[in-house]
PDB file of N, CA and C in Angstrom:
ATOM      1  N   UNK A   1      26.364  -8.367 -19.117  1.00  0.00           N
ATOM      2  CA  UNK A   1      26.053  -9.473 -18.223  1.00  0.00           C
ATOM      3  C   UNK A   1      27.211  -9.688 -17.259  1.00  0.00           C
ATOM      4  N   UNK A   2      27.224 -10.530 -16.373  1.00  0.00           N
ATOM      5  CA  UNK A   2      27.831 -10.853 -15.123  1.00  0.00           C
ATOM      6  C   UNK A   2      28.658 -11.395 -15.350  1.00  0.00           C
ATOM      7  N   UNK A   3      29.736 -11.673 -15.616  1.00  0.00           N
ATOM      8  CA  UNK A   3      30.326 -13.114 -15.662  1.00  0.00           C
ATOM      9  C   UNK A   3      31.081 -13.651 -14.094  1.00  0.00           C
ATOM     10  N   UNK A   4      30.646 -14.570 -13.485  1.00  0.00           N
ATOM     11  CA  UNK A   4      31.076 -14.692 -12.586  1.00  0.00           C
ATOM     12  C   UNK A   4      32.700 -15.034 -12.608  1.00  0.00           C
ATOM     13  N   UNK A   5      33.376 -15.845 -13.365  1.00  0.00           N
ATOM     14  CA  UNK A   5      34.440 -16.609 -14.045  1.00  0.00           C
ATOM     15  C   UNK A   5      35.570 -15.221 -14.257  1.00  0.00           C
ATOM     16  N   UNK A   6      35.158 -14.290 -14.971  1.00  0.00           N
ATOM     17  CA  UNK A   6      35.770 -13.268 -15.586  1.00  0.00           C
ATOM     18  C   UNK A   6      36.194 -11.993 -13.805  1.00  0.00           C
ATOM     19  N   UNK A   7      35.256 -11.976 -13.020  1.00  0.00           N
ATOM     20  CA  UNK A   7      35.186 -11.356 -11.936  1.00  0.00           C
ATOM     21  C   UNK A   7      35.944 -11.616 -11.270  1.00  0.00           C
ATOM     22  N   UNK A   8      36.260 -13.026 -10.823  1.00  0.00           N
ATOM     23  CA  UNK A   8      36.773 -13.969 -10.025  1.00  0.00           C
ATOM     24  C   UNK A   8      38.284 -13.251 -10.552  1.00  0.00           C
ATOM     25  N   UNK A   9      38.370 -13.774 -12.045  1.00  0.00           N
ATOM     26  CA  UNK A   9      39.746 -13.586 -12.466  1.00  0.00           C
ATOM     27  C   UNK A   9      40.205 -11.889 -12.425  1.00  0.00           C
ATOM     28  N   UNK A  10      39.309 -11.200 -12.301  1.00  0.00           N
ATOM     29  CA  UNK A  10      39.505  -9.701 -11.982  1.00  0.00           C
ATOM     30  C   UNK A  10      40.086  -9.253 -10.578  1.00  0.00           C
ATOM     31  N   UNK A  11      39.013 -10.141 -10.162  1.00  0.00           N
ATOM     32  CA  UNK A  11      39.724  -9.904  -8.390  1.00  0.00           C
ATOM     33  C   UNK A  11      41.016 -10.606  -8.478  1.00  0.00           C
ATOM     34  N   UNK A  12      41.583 -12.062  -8.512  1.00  0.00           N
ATOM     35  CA  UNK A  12      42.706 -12.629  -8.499  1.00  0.00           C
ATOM     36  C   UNK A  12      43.914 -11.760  -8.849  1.00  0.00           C
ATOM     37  N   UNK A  13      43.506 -11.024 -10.390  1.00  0.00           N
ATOM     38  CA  UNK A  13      44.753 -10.435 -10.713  1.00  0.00           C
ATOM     39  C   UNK A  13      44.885  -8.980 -10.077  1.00  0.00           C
ATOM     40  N   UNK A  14      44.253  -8.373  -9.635  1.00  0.00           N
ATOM     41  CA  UNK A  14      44.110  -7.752  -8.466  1.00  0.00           C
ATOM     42  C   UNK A  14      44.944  -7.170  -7.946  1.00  0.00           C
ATOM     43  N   UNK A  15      44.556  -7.984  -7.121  1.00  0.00           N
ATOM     44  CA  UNK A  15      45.290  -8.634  -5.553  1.00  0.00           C
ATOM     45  C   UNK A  15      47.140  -8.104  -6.005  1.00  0.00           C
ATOM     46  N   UNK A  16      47.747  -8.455  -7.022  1.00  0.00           N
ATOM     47  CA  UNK A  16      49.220  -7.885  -7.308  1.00  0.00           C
ATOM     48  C   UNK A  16      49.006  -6.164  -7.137  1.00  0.00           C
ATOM     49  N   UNK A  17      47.924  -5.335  -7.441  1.00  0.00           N
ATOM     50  CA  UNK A  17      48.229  -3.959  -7.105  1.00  0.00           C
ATOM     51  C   UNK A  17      48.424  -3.472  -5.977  1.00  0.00           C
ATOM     52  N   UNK A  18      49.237  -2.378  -5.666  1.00  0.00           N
ATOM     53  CA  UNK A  18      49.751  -2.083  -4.385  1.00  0.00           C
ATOM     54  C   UNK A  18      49.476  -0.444  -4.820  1.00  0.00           C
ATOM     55  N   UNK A  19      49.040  -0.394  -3.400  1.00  0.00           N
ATOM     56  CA  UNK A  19      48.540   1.184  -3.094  1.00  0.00           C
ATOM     57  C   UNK A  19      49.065   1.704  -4.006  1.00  0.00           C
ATOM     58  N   UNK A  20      51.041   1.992  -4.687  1.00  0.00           N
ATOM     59  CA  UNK A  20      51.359   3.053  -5.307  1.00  0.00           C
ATOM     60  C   UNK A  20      51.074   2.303  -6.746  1.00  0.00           C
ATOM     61  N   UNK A  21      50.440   1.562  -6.952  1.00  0.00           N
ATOM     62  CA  UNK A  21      49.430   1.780  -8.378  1.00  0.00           C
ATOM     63  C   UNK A  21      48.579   2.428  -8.592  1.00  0.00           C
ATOM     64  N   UNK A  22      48.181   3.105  -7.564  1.00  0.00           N
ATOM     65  CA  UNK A  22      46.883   4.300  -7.979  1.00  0.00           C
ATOM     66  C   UNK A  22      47.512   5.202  -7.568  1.00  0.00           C
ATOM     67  N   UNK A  23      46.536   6.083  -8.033  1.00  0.00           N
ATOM     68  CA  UNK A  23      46.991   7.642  -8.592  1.00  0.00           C
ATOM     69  C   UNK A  23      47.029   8.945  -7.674  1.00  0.00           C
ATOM     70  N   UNK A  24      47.200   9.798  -8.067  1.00  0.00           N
ATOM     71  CA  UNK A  24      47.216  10.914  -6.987  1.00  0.00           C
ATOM     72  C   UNK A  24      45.423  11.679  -6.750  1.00  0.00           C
ATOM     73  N   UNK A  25      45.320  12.095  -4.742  1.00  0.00           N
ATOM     74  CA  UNK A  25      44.330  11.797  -4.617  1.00  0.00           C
ATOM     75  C   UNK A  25      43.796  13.202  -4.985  1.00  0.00           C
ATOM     76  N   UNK A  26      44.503  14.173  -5.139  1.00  0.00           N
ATOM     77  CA  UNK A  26      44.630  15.281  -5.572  1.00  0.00           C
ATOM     78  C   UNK A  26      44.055  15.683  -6.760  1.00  0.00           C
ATOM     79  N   UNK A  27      44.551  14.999  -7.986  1.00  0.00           N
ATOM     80  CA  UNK A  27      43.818  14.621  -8.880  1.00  0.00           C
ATOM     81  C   UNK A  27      42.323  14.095  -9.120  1.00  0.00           C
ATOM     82  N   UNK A  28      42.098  13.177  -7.950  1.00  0.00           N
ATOM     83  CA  UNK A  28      41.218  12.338  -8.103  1.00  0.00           C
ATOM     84  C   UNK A  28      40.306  13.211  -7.833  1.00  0.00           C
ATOM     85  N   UNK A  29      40.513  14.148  -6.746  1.00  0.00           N
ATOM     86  CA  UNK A  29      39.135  15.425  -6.615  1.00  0.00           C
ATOM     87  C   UNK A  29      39.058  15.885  -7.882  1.00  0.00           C
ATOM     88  N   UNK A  30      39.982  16.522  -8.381  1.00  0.00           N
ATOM     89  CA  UNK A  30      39.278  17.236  -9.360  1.00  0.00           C
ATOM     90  C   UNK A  30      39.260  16.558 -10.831  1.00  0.00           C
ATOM     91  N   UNK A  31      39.151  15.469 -10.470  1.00  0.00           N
ATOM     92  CA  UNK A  31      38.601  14.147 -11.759  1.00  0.00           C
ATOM     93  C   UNK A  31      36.857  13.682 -11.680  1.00  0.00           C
ATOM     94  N   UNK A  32      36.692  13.824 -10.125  1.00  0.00           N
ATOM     95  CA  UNK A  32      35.476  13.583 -10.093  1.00  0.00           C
ATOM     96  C   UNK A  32      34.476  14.132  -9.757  1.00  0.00           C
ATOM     97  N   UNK A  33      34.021  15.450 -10.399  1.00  0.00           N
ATOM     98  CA  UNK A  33      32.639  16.449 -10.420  1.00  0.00           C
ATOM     99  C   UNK A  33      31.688  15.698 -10.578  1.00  0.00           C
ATOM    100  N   UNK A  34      31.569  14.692 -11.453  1.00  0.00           N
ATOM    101  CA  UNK A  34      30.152  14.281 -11.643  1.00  0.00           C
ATOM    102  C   UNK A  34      30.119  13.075 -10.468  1.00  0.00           C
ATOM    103  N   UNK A  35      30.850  12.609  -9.696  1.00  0.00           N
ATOM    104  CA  UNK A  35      30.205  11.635  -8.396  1.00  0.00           C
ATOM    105  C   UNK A  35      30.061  12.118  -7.535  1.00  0.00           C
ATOM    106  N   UNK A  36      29.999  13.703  -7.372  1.00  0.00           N
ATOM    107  CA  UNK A  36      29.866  14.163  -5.915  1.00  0.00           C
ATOM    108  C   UNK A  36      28.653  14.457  -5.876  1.00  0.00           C
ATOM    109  N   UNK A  37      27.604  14.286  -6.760  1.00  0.00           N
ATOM    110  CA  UNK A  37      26.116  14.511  -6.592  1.00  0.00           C
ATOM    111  C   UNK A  37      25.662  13.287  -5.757  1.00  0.00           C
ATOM    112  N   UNK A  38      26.533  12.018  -6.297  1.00  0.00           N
ATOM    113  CA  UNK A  38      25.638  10.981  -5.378  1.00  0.00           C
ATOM    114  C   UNK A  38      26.615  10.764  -4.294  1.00  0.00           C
ATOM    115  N   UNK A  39      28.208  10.933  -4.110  1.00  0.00           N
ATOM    116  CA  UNK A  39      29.011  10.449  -3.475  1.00  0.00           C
ATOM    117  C   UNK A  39      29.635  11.712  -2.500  1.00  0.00           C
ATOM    118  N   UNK A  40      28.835  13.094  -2.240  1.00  0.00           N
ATOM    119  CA  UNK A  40      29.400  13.728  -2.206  1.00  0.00           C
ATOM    120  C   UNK A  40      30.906  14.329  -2.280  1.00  0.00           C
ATOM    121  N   UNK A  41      31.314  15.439  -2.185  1.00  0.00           N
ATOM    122  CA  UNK A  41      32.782  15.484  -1.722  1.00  0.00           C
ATOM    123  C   UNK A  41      33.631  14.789  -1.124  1.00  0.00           C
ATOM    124  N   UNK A  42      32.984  14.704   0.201  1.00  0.00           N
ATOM    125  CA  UNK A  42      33.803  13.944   1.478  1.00  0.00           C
ATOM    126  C   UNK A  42      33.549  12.536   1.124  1.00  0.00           C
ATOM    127  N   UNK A  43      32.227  12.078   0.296  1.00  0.00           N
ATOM    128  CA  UNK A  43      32.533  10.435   0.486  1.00  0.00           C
ATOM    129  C   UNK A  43      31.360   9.909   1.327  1.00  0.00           C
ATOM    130  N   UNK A  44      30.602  10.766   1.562  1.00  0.00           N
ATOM    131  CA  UNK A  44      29.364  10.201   2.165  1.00  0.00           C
ATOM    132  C   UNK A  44      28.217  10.521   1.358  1.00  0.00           C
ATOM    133  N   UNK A  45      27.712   8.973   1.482  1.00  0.00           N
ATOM    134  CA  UNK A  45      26.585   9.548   0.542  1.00  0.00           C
ATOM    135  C   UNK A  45      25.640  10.704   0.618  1.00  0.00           C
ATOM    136  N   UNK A  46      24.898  11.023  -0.510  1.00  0.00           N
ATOM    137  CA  UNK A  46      23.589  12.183  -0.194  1.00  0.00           C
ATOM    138  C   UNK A  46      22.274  11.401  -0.356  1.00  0.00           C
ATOM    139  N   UNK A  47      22.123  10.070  -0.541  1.00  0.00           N
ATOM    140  CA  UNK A  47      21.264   9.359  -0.469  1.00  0.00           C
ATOM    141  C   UNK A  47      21.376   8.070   0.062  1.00  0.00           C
ATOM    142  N   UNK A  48      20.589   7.599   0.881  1.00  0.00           N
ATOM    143  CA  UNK A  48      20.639   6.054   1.450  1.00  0.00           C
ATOM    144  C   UNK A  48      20.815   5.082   0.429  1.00  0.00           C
ATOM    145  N   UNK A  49      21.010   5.223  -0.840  1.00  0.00           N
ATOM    146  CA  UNK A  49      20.779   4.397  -2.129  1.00  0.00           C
ATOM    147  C   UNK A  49      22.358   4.025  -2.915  1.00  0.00           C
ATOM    148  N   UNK A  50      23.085   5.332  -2.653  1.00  0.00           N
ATOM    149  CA  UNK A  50      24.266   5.412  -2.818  1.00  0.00           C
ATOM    150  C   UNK A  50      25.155   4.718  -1.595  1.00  0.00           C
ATOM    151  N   UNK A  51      26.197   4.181  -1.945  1.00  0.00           N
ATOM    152  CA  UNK A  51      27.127   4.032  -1.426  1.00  0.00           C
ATOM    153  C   UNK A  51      28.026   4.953  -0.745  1.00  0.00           C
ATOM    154  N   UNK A  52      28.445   4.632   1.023  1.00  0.00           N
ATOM    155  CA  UNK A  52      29.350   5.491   1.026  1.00  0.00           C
ATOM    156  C   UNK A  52      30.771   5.273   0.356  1.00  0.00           C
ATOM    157  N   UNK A  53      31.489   6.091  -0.318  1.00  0.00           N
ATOM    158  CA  UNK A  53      33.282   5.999  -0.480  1.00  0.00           C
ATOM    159  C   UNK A  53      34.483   6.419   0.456  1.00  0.00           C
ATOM    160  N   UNK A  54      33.818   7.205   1.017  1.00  0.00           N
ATOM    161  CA  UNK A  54      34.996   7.778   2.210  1.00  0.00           C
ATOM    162  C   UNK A  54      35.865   6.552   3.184  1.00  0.00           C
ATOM    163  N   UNK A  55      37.440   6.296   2.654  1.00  0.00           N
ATOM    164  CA  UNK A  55      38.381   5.742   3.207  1.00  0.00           C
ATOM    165  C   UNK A  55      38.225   4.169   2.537  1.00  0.00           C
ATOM    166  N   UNK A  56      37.371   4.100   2.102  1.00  0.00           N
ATOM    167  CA  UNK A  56      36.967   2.500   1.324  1.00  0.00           C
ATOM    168  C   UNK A  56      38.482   2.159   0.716  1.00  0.00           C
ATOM    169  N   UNK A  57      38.729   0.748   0.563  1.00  0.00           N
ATOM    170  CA  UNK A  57      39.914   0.512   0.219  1.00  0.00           C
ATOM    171  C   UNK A  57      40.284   1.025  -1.373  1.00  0.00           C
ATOM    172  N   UNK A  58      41.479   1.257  -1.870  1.00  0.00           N
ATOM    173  CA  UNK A  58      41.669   2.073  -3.215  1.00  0.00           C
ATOM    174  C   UNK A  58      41.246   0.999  -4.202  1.00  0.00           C
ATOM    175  N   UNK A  59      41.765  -0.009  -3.681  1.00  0.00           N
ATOM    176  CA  UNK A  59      41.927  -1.453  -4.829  1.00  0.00           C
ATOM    177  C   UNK A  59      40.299  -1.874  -5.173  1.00  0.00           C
ATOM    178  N   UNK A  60      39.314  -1.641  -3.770  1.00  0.00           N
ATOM    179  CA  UNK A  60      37.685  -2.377  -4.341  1.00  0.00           C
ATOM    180  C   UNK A  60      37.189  -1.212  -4.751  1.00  0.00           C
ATOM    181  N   UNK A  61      37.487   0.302  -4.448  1.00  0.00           N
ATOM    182  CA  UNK A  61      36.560   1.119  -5.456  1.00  0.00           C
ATOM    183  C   UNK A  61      37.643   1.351  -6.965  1.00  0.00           C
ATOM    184  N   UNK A  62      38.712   1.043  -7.388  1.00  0.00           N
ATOM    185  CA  UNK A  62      39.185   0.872  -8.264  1.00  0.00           C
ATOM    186  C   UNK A  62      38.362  -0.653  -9.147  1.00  0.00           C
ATOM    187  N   UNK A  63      38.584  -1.552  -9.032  1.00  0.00           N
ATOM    188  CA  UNK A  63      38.135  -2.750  -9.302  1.00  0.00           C
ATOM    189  C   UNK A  63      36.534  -2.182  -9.726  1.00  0.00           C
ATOM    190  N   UNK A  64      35.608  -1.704  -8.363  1.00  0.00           N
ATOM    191  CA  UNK A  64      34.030  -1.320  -8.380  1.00  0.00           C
ATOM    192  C   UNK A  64      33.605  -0.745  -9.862  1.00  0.00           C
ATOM    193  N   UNK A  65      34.362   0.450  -9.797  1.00  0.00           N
ATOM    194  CA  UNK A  65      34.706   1.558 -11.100  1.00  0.00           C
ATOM    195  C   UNK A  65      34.942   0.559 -12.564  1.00  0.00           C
ATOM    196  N   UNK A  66      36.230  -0.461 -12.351  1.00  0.00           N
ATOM    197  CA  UNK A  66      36.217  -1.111 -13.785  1.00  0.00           C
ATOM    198  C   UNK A  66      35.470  -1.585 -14.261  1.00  0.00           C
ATOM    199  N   UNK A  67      34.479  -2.853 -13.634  1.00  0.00           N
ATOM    200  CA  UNK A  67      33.539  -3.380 -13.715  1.00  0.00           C
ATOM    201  C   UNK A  67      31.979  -2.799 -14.051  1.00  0.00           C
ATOM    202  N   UNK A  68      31.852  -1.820 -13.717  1.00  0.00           N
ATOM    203  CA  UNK A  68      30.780  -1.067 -14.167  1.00  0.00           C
ATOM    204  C   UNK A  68      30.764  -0.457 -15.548  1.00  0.00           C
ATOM    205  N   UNK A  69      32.310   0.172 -15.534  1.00  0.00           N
ATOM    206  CA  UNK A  69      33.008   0.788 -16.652  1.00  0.00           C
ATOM    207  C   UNK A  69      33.119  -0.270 -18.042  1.00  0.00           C
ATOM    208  N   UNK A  70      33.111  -1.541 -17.664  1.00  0.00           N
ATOM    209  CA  UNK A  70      33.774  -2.784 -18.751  1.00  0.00           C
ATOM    210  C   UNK A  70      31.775  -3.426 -18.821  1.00  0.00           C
ATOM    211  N   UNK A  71      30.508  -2.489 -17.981  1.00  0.00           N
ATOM    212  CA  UNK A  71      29.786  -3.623 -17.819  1.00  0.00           C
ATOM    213  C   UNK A  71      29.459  -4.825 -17.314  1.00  0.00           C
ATOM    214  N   UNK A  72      30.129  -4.450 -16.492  1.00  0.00           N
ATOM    215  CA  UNK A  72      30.414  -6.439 -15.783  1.00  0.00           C
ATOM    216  C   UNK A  72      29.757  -6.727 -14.405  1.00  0.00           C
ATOM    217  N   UNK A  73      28.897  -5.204 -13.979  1.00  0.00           N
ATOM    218  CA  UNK A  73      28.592  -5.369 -12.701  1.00  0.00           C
ATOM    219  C   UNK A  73      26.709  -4.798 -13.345  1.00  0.00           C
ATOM    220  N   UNK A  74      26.276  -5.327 -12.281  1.00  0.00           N
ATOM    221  CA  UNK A  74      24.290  -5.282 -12.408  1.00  0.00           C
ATOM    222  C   UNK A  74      24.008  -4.176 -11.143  1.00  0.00           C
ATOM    223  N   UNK A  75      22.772  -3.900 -11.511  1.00  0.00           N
ATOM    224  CA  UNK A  75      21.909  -3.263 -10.368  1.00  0.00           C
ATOM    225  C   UNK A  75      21.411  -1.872 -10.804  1.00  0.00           C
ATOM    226  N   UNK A  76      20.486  -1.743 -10.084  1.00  0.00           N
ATOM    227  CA  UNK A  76      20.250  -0.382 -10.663  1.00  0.00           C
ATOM    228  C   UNK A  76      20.438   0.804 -11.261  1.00  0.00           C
ATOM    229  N   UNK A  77      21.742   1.123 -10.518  1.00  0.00           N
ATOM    230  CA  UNK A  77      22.532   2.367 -10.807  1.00  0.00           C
ATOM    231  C   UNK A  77      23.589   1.961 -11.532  1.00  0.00           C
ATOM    232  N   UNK A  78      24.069   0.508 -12.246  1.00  0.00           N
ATOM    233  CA  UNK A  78      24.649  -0.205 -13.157  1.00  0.00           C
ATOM    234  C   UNK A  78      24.698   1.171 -14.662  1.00  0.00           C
ATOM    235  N   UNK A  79      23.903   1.443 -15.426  1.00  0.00           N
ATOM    236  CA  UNK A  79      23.976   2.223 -16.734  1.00  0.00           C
ATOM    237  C   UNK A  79      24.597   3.348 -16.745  1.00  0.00           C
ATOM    238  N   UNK A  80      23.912   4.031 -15.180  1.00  0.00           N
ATOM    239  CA  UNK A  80      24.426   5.223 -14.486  1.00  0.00           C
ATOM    240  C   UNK A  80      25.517   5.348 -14.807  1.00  0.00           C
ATOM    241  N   UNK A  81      26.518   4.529 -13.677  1.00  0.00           N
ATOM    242  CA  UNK A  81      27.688   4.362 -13.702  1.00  0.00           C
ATOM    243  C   UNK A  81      28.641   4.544 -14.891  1.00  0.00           C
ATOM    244  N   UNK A  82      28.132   3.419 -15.556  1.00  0.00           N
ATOM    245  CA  UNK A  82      28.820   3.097 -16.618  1.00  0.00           C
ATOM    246  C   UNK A  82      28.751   4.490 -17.552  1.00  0.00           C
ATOM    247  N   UNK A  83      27.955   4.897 -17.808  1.00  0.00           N
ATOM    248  CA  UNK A  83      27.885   6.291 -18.630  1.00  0.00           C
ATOM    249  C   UNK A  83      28.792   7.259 -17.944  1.00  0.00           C
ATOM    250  N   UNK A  84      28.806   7.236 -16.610  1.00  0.00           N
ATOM    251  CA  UNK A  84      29.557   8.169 -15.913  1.00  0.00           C
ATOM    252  C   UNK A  84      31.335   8.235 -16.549  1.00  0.00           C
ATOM    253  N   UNK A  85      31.501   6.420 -16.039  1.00  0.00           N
ATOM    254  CA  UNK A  85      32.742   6.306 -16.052  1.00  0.00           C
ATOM    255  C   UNK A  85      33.265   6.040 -17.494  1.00  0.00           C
ATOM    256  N   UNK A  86      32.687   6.277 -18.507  1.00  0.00           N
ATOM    257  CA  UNK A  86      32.277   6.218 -19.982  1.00  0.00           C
ATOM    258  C   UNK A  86      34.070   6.377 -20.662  1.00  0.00           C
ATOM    259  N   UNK A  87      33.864   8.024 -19.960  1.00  0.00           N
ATOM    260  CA  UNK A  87      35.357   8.849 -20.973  1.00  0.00           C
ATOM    261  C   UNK A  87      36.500   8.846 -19.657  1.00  0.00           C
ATOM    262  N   UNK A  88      36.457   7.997 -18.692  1.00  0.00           N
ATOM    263  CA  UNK A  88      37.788   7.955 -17.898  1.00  0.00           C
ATOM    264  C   UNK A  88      38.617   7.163 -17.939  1.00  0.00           C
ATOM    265  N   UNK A  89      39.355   7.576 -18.429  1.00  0.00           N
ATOM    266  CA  UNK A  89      41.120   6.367 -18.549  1.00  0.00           C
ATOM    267  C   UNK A  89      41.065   5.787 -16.985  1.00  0.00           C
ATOM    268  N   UNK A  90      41.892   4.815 -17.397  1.00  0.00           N
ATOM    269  CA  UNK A  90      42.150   3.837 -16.038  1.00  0.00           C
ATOM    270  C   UNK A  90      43.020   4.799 -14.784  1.00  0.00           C
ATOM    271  N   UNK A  91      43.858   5.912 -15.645  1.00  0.00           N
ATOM    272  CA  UNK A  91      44.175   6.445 -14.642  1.00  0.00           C
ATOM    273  C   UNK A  91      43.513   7.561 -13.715  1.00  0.00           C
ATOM    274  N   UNK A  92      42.799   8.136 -14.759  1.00  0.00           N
ATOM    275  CA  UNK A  92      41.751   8.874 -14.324  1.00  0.00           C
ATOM    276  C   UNK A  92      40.697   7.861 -12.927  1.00  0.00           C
ATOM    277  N   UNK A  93      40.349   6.592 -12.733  1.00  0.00           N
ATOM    278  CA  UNK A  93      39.495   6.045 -12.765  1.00  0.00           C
ATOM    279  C   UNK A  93      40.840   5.536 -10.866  1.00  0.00           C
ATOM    280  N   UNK A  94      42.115   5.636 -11.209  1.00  0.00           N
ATOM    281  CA  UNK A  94      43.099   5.327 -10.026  1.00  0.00           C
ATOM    282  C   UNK A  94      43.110   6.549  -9.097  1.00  0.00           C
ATOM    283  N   UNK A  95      43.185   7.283  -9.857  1.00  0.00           N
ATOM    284  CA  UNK A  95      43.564   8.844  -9.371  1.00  0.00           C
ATOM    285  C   UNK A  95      41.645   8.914  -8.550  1.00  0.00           C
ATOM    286  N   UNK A  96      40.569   8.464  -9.341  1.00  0.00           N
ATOM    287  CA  UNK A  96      39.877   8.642  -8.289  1.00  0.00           C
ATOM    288  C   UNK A  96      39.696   8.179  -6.816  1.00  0.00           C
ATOM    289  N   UNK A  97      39.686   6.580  -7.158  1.00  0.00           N
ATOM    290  CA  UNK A  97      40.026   5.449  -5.916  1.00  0.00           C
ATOM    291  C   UNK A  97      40.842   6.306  -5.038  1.00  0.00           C
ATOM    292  N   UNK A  98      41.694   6.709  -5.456  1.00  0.00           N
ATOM    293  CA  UNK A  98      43.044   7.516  -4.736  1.00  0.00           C
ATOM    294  C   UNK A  98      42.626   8.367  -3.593  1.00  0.00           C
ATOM    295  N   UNK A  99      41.682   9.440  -4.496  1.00  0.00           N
ATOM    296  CA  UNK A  99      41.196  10.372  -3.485  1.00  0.00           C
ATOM    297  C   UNK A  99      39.752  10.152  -2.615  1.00  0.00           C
ATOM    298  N   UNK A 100      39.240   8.913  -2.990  1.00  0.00           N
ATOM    299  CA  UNK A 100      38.141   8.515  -2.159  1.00  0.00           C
ATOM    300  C   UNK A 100      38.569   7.559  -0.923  1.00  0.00           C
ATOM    301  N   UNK A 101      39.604   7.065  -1.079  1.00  0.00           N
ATOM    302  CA  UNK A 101      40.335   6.487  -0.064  1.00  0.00           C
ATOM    303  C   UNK A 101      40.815   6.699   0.962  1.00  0.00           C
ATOM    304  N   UNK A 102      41.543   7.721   0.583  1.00  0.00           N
ATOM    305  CA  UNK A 102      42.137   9.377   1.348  1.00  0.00           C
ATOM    306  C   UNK A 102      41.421   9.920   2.566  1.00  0.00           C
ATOM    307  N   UNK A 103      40.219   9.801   1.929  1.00  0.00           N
ATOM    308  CA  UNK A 103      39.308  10.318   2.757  1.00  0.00           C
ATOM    309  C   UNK A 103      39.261   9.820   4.296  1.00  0.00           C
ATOM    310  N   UNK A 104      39.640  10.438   5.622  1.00  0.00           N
ATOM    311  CA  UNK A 104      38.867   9.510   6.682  1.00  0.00           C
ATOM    312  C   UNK A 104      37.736   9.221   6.639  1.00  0.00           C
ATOM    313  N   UNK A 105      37.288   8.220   7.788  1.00  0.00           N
ATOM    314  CA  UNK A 105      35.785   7.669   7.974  1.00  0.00           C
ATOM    315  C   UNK A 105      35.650   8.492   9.005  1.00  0.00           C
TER     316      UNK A 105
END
């Protein structure tokens, strides 16, 4: 479920990470095989349904990733996710943000 209260306080504490809290973007490619079906390589989606990632800030697709990962976020592709991001350490999960960020628009 959602917690709005718990989110709030997710984003707040946040806000203290600075770019060199996430990870290398280098890594982050080859951390993430299984999102390039919906997120391709570059970060653009392959479906209107997906989100693009390309250049998105590190900190909201870091944050995006936890929340799905902890359950805390809804919507369709909510289980997806979460199964995806199932077996990735937080750094694994920085190191991706990292390299989806990277990306130009």
């Amino acid at each position: 479920m959602y917690n709005k209260s718990l989110a709030l306080l997710i984003a707040t504490l946040s806000f203290t990470l600075h770019a060199e809290d996430f990870g290398d973007p280098e890594l982050g490619k080859l951390k993430s095989p299984s999102c390039v079906f919906c997120h391709s390589v570059t970060g653009d989606n392959t479906n209107q349904n997906y989100p693009d990632l390309k250049g998105q800030d590190p900190l909201y697709l870091f944050n995006a990733m936890k929340m799905y990962k902890n359950d805390q976020r809804e919507g369709a592709y909510a289980d997806m996710m979460k199964a995806q991001l199932s077996r990735l350490s937080e750094q694994d999960i920085k190191d991706i943000a990292a390299y989806y960020a990277s990306l130009s628009k």
